[in-house]
C-alpha atoms as a PDB file:
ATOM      1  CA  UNK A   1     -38.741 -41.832 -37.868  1.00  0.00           C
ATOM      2  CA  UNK A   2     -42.805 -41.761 -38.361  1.00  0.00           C
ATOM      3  CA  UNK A   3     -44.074 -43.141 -41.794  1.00  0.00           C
ATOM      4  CA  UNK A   4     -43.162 -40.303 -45.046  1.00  0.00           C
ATOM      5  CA  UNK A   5     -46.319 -38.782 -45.631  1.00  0.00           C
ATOM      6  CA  UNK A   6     -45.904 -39.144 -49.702  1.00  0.00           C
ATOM      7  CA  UNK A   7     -48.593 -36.537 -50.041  1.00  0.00           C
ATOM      8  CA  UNK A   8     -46.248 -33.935 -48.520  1.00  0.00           C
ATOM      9  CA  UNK A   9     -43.341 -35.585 -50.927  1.00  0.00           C
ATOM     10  CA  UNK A  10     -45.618 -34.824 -53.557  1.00  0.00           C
ATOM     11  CA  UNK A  11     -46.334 -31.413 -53.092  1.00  0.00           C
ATOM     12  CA  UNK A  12     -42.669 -30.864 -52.894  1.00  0.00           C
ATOM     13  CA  UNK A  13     -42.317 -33.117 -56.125  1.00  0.00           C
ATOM     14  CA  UNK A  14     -44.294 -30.600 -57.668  1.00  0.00           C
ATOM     15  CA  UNK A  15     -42.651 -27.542 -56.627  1.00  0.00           C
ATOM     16  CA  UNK A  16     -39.405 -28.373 -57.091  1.00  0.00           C
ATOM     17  CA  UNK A  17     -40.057 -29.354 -60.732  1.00  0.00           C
ATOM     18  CA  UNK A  18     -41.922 -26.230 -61.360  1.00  0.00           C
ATOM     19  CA  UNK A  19     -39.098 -23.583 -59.257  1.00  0.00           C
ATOM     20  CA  UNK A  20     -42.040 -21.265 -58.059  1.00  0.00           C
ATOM     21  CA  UNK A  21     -44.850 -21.724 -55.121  1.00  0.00           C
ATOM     22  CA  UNK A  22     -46.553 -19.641 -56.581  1.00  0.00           C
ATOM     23  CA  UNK A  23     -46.819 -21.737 -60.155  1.00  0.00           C
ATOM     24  CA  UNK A  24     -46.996 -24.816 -58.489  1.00  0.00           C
ATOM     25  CA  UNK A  25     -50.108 -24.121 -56.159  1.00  0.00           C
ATOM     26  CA  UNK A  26     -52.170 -22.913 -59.108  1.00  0.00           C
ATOM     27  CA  UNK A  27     -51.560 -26.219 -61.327  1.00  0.00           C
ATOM     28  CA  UNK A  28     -52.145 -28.712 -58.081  1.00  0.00           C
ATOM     29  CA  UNK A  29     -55.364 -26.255 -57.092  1.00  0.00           C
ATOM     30  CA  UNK A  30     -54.851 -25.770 -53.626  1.00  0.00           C
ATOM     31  CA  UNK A  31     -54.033 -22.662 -51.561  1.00  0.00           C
ATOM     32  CA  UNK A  32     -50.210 -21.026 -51.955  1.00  0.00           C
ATOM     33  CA  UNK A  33     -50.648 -20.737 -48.033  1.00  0.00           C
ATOM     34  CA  UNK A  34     -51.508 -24.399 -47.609  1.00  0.00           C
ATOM     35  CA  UNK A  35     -49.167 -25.496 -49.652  1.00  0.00           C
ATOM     36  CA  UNK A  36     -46.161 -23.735 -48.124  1.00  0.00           C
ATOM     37  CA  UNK A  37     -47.539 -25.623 -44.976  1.00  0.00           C
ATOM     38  CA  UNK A  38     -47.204 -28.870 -46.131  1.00  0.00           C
ATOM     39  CA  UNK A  39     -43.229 -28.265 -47.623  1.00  0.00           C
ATOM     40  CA  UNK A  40     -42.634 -26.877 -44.119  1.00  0.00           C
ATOM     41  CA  UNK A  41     -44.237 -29.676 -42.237  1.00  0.00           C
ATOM     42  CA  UNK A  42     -42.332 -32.028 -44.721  1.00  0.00           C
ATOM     43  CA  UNK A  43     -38.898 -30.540 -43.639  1.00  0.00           C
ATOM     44  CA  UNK A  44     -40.036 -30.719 -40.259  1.00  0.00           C
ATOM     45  CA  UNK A  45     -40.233 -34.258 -40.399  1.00  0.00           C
ATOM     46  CA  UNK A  46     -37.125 -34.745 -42.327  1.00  0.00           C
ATOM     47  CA  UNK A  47     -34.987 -31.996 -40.202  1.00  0.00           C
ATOM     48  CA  UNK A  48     -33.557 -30.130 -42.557  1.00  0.00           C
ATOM     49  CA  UNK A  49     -34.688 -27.326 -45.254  1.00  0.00           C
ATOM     50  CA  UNK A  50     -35.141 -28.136 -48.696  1.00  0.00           C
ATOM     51  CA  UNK A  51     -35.214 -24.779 -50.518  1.00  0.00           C
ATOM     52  CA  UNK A  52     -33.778 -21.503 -50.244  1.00  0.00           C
ATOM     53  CA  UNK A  53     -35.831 -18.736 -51.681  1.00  0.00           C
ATOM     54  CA  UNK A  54     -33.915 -16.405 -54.504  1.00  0.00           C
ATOM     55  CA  UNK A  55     -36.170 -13.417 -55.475  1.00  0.00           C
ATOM     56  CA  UNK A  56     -39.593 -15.176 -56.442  1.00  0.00           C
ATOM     57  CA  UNK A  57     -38.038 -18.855 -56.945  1.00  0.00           C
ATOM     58  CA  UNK A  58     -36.768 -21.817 -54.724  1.00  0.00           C
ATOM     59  CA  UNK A  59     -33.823 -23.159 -54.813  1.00  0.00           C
ATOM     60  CA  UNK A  60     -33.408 -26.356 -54.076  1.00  0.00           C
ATOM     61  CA  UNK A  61     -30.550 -27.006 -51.331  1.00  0.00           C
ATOM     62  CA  UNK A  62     -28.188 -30.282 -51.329  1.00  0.00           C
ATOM     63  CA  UNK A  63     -30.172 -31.977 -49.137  1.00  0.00           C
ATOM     64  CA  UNK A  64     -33.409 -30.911 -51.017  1.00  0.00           C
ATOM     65  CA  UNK A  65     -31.673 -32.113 -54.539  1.00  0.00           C
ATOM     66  CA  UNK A  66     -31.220 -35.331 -52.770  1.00  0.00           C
ATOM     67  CA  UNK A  67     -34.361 -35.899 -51.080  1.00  0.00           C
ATOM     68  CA  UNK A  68     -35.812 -34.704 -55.197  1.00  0.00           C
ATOM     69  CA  UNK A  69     -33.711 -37.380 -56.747  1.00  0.00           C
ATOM     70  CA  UNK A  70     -35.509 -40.377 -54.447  1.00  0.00           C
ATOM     71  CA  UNK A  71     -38.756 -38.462 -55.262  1.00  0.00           C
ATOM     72  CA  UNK A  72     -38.250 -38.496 -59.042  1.00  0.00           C
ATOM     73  CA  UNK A  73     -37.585 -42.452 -58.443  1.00  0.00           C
ATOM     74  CA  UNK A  74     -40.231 -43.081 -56.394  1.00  0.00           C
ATOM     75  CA  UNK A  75     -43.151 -41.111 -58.407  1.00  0.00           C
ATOM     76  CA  UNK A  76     -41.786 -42.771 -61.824  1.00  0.00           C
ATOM     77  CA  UNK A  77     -42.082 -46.157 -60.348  1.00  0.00           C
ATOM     78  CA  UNK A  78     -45.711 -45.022 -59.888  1.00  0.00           C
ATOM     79  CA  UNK A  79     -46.058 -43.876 -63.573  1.00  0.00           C
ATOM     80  CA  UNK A  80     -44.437 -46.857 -64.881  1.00  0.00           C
ATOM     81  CA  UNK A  81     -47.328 -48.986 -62.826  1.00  0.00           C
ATOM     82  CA  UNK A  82     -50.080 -47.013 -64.088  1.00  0.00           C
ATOM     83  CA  UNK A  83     -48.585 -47.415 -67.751  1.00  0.00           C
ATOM     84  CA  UNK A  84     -48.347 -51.232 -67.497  1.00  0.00           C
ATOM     85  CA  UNK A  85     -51.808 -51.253 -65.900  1.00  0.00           C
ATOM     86  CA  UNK A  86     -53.144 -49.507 -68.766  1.00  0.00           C
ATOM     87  CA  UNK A  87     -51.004 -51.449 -71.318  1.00  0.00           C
ATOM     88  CA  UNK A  88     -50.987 -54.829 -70.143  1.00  0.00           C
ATOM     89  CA  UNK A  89     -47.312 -56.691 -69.887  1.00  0.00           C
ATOM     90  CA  UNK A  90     -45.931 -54.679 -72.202  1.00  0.00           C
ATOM     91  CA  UNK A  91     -42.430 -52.594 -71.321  1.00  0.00           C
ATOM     92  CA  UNK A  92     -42.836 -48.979 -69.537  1.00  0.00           C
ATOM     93  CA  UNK A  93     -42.769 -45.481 -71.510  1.00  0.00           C
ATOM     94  CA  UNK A  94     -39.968 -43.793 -70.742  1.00  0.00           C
ATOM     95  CA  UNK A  95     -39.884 -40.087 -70.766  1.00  0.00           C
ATOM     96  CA  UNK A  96     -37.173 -38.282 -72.453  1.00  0.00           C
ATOM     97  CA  UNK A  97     -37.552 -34.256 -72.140  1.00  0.00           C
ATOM     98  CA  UNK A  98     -35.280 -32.047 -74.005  1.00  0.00           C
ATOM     99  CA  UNK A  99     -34.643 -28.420 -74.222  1.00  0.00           C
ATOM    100  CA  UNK A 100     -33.347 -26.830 -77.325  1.00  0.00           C
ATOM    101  CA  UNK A 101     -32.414 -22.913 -77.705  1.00  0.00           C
ATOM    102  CA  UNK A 102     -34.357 -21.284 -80.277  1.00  0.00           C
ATOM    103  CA  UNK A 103     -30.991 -20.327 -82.441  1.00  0.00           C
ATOM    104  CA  UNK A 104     -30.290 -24.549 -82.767  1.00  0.00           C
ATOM    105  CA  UNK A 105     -30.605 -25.860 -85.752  1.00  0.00           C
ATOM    106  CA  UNK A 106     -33.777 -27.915 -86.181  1.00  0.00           C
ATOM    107  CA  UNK A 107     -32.249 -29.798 -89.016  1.00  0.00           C
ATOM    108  CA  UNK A 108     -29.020 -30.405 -86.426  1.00  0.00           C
ATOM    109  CA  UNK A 109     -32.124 -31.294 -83.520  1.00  0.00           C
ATOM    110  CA  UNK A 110     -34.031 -33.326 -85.905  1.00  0.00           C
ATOM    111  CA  UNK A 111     -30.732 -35.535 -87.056  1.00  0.00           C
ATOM    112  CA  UNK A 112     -29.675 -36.001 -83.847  1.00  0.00           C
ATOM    113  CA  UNK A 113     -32.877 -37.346 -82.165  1.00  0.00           C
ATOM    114  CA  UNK A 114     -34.392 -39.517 -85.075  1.00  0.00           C
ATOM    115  CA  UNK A 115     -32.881 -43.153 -83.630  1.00  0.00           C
ATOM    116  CA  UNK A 116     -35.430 -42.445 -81.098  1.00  0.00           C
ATOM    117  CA  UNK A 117     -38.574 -41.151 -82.935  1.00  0.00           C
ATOM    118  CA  UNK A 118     -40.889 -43.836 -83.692  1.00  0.00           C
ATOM    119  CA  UNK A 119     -40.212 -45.774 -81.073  1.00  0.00           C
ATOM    120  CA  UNK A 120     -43.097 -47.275 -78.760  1.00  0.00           C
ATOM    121  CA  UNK A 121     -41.053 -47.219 -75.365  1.00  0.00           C
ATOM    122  CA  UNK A 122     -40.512 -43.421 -75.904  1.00  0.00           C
ATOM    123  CA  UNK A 123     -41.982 -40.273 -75.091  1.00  0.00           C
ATOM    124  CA  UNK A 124     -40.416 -37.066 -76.033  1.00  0.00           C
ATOM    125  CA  UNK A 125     -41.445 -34.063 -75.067  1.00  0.00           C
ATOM    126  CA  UNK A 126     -39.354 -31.316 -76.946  1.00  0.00           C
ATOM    127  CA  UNK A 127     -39.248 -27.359 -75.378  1.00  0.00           C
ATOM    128  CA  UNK A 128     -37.870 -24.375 -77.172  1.00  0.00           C
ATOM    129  CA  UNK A 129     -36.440 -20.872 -75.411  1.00  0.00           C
ATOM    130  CA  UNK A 130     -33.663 -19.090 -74.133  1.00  0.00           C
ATOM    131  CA  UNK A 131     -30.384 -20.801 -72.815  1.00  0.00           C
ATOM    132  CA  UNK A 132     -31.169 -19.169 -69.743  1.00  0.00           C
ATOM    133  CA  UNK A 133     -34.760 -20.070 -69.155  1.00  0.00           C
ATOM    134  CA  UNK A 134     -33.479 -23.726 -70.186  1.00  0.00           C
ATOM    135  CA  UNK A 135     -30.863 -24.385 -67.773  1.00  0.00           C
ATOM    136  CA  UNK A 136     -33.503 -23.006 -65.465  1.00  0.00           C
ATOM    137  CA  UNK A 137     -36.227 -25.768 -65.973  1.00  0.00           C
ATOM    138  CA  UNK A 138     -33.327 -28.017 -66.008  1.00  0.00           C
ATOM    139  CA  UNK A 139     -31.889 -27.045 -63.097  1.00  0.00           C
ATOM    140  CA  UNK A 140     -35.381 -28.349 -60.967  1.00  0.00           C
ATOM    141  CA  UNK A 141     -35.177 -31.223 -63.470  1.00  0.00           C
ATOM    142  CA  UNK A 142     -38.120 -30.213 -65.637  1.00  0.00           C
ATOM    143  CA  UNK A 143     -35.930 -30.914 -68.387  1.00  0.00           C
ATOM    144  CA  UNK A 144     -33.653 -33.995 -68.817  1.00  0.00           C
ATOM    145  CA  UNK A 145     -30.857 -31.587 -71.263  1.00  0.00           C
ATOM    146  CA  UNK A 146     -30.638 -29.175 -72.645  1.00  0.00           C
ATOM    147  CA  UNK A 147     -29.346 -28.843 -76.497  1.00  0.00           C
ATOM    148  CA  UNK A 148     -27.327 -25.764 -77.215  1.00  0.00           C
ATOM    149  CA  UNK A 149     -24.763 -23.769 -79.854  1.00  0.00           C
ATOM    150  CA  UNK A 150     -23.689 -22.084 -76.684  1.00  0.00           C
ATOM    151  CA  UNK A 151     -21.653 -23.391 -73.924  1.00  0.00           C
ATOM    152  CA  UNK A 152     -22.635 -23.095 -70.246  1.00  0.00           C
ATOM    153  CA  UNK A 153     -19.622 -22.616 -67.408  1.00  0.00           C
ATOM    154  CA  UNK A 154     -20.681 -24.404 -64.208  1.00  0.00           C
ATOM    155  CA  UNK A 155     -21.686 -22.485 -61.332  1.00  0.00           C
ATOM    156  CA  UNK A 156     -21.516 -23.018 -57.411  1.00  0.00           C
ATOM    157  CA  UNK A 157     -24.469 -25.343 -56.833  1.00  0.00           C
ATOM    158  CA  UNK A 158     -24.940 -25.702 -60.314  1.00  0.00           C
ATOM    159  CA  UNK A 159     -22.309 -27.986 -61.651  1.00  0.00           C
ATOM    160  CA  UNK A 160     -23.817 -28.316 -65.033  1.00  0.00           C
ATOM    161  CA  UNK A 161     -22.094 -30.901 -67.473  1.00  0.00           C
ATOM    162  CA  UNK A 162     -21.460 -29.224 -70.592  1.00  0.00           C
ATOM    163  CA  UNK A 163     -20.392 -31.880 -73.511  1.00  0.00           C
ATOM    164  CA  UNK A 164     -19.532 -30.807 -77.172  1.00  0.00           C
ATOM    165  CA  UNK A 165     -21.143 -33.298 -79.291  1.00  0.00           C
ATOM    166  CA  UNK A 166     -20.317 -31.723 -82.733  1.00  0.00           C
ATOM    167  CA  UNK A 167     -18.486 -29.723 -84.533  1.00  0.00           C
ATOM    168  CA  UNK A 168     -19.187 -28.440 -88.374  1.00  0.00           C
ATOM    169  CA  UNK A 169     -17.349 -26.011 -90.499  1.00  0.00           C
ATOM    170  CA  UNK A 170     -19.451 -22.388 -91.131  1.00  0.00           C
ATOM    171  CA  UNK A 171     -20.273 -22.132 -95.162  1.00  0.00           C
ATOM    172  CA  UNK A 172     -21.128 -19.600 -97.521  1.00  0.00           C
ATOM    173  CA  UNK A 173     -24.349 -20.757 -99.025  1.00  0.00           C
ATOM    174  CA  UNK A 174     -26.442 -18.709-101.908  1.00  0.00           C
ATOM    175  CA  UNK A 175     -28.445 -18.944-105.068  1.00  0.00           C
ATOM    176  CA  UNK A 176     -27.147 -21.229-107.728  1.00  0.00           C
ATOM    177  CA  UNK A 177     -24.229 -19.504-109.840  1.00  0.00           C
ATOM    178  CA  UNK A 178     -25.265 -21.682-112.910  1.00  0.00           C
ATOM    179  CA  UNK A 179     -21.373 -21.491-114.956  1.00  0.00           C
ATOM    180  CA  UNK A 180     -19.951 -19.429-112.811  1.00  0.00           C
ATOM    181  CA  UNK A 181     -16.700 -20.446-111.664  1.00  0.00           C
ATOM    182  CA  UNK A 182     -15.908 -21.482-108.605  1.00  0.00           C
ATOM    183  CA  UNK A 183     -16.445 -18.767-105.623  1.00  0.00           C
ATOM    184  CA  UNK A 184     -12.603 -17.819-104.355  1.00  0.00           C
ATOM    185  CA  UNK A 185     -12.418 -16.545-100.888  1.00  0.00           C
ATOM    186  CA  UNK A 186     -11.769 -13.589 -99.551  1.00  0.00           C
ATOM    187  CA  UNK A 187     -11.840 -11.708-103.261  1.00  0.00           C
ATOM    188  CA  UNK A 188     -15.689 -12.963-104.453  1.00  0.00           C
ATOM    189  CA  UNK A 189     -16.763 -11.988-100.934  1.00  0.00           C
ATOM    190  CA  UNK A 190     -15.821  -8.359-101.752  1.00  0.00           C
ATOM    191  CA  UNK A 191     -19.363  -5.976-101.427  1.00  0.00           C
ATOM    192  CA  UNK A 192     -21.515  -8.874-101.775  1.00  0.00           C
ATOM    193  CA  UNK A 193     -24.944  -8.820-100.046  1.00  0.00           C
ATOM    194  CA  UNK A 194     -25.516 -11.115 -96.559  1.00  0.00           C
ATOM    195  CA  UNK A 195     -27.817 -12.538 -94.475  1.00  0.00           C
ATOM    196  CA  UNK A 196     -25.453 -13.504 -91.147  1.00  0.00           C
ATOM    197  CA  UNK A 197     -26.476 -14.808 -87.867  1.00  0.00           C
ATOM    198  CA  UNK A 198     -27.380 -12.077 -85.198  1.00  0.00           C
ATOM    199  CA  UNK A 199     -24.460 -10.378 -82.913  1.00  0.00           C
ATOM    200  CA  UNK A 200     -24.822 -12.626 -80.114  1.00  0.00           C
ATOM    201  CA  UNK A 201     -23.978 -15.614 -82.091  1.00  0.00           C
ATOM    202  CA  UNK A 202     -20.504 -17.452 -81.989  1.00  0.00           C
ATOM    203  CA  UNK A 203     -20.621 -18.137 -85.632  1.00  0.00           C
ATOM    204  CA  UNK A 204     -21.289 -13.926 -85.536  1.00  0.00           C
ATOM    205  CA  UNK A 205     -18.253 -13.086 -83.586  1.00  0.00           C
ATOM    206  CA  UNK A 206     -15.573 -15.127 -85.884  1.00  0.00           C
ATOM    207  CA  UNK A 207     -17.109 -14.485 -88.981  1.00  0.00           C
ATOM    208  CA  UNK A 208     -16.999 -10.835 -88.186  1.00  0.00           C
ATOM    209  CA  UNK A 209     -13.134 -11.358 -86.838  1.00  0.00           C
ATOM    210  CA  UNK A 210     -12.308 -13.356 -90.414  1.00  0.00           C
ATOM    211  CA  UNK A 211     -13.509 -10.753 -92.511  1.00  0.00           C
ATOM    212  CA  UNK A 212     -11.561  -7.973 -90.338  1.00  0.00           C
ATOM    213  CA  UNK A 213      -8.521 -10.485 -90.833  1.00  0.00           C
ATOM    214  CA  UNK A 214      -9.212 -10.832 -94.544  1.00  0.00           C
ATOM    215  CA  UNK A 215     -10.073  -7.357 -95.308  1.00  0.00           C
ATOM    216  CA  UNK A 216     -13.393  -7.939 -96.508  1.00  0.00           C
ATOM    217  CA  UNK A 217     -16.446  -5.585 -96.345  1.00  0.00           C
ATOM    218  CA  UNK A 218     -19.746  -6.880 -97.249  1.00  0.00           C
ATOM    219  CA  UNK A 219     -23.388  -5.374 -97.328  1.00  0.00           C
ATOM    220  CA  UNK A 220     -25.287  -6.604 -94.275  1.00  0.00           C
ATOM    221  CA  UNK A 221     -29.120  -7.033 -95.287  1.00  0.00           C
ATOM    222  CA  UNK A 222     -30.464  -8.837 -92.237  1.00  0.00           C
ATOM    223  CA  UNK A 223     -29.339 -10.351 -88.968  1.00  0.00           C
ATOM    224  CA  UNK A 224     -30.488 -12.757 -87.440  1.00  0.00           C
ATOM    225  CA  UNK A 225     -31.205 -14.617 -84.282  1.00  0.00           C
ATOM    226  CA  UNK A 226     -33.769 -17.660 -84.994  1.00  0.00           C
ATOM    227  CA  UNK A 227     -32.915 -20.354 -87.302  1.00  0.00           C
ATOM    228  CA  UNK A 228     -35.912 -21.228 -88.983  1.00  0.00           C
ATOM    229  CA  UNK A 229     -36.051 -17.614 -89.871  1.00  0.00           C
ATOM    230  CA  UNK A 230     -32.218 -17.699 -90.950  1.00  0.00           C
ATOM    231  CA  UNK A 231     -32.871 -20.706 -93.431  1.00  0.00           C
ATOM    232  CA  UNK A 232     -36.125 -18.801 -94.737  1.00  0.00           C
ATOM    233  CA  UNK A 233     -33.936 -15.885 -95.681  1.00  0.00           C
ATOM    234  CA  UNK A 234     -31.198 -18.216 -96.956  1.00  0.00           C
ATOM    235  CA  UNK A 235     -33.652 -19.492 -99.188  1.00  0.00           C
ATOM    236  CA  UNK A 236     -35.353 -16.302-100.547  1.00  0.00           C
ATOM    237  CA  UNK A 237     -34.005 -13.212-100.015  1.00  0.00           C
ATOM    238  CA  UNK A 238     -31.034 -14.010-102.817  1.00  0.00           C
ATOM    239  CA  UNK A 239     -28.044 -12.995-100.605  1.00  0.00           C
ATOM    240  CA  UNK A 240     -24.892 -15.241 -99.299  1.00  0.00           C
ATOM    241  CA  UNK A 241     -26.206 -16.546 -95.650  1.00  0.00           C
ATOM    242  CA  UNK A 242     -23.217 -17.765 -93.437  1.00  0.00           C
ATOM    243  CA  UNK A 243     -24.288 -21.137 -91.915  1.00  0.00           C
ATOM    244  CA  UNK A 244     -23.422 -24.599 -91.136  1.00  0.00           C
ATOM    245  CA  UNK A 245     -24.407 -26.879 -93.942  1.00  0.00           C
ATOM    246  CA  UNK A 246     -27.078 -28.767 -91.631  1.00  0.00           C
ATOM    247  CA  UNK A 247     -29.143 -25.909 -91.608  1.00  0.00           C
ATOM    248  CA  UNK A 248     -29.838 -25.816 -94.907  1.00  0.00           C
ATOM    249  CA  UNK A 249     -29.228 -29.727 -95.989  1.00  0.00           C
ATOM    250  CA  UNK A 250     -33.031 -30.014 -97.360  1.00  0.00           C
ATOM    251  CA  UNK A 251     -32.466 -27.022 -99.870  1.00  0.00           C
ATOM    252  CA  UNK A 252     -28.772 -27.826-100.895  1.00  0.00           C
ATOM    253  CA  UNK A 253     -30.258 -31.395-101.720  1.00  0.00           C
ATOM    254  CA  UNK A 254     -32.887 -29.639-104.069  1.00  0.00           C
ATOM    255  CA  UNK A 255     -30.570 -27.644-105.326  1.00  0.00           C
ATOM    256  CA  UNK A 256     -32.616 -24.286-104.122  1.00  0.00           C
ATOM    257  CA  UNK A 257     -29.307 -23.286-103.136  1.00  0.00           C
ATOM    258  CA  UNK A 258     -25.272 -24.205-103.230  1.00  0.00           C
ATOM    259  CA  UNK A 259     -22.542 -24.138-100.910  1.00  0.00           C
ATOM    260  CA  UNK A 260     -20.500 -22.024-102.092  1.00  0.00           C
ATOM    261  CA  UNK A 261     -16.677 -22.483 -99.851  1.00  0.00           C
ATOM    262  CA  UNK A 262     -16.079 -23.169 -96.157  1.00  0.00           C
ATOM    263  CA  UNK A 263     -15.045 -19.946 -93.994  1.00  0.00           C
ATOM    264  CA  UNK A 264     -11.434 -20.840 -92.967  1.00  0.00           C
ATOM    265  CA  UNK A 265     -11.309 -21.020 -89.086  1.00  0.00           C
ATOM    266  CA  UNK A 266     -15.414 -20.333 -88.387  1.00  0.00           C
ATOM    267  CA  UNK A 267     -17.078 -23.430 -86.596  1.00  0.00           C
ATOM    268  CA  UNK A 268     -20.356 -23.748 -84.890  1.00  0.00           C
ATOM    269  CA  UNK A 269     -20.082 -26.007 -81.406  1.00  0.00           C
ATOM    270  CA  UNK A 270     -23.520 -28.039 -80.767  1.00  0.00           C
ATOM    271  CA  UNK A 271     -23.253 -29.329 -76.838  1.00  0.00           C
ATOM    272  CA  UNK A 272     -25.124 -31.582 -74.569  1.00  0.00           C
ATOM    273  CA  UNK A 273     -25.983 -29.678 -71.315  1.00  0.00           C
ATOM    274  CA  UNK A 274     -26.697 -31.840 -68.112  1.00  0.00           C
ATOM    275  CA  UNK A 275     -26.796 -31.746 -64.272  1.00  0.00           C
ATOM    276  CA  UNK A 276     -25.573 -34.112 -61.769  1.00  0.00           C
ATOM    277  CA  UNK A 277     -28.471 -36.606 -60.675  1.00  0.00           C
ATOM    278  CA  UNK A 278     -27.945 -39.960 -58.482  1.00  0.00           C
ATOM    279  CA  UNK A 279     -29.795 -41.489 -61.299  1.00  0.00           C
ATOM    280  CA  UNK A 280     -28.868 -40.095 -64.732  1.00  0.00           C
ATOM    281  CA  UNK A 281     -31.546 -40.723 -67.619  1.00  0.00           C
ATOM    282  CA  UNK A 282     -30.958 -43.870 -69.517  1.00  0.00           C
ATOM    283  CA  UNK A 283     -31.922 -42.267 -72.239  1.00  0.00           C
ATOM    284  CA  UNK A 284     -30.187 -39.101 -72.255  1.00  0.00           C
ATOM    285  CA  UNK A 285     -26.909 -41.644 -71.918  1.00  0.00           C
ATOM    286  CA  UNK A 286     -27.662 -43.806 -75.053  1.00  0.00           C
ATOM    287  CA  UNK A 287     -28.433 -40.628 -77.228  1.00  0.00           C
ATOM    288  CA  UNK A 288     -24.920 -38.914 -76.161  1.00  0.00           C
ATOM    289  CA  UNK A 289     -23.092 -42.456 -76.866  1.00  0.00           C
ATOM    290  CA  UNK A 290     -24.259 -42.833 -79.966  1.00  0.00           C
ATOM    291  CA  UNK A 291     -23.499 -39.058 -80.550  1.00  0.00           C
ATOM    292  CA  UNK A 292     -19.974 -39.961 -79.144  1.00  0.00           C
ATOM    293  CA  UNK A 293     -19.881 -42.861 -81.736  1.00  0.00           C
ATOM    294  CA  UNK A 294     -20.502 -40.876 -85.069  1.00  0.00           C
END
């Protein structure tokens, strides 16, 4: 076999991490035509395709996820040798990109990534969105995981690695009560006003199937989907909010508001989504084993 031509390598580098042609021509500024003529010339020399087209995106084949794994090696050996020539001896920066869906906590995100903030031989990029658009970027390994409250089943070609790294009860938070007794479930539930997660949440779906179980019917003020939003409404709006207690740890600390009781049965699932590489990020395998230790 003739010498790789690592320009070609890189042009398919670059695709492959961004899933579109199109996308990828406009960020290296060269012609979409040209560019598709140096993938094809690449899989010329190495005799077998390396995408399959799906609507307007590639999909990487086997061979192609290979042939991306030795190129991920290969061009971060050449970022770790421009970081030491720009730092001196010093140790590499390693890259750690995460995805986390919108409805994830950012008190959960924030806990669960702070070993690694503040440290010099770290880069994190952070990326917010859908579950879907997520696993996408992951997929083409634009992401290193993906954080989620939802669970992802592996797919034919996709065999994502879906890991539940914690588990916390689903609480009944609100305004202080001052001397009030204590808040008795299901009877002090009973017409009260809530903010609750929107109806494509888990925590949605088996608080809704407690309260059928318990009898209860409540006033629904607002649903919602994004968290921030959630812990803003938990806050101000003066209704009960039905959330894990991580969401709102800063204002339960104040005192701004009080857990009221645990929901019997209702638990929000936080997981660890990854895909199969020949070289797994060092990183991403220290933060889940320390996870895995708590």
């Amino acid at each position: 076999m003739n010498n790789l031509n690592f320009r070609h390598l890189f042009y398919f580098w670059r695709v492959a991490k961004e899933g579109h042609l199109t996308r990828a021509a406009s960020r290296l500024h060269i012609a979409q035509s040209a560019l598709s003529a140096q993938i094809r010339q690449l899989e010329t020399h190495l005799g077998r395709p390396l995408f399959e087209r799906s609507g307007r995106t590639l999909q990487l084949t086997e061979f192609g996820a290979v042939v991306l794994d030795y190129a991920d090696g290969i061009f971060a050996l050449g970022q770790e040798l421009m970081a030491t020539v720009r730092g001196g001896a010093g140790q590499p920066v390693q890259q750690l990109r995460v995805g986390a869906v919108a409805t994830l906590s950012r008190n959960f995100l924030e806990n669960l990534l702070r070993p690694l903030l503040g440290r010099g031989d770290i880069r994190l990029t952070l990326e917010s969105g859908s579950l879907e658009e997520l696993v996408e970027r992951l997929a083409v390994h634009n992401l290193d995981v993906v954080l989620s409250n939802r669970p992802v089943v592996a797919e034919s070609g996709r065999p994502w690695r879906c890991l539940r790294i914690a588990h916390q009860p689903v609480c009944l938070v609100g305004p202080p009560r001052g001397r009030s007794p204590k808040f008795r479930l299901p009877q002090d539930a009973q017409g009260q006003r809530f903010v609750l997660p929107g109806p494509s949440s888990d925590v949605r779906t088996q608080f809704d199937l407690w309260c059928e179980k318990a009898g209860v019917q409540i006033e629904v003020i607002a649903e919602v989907d994004d968290m921030p939003m959630l812990r803003l409404l938990a806050r101000d709006s003066g209704a009960i909010t039905v959330v894990p207690e991580v969401v709102v740890q800063d204002e339960l600390r104040d005192g701004r508001l009080r857990r009221y009781c645990a929901v019997p049965d209702v638990y929000e699932n936080f997981y660890a989504i990854t895909t199969q590489r020949r070289s797994p990020s060092s990183l991403v395998q220290e933060l889940l084993v320390r996870r895995a230790a708590q």
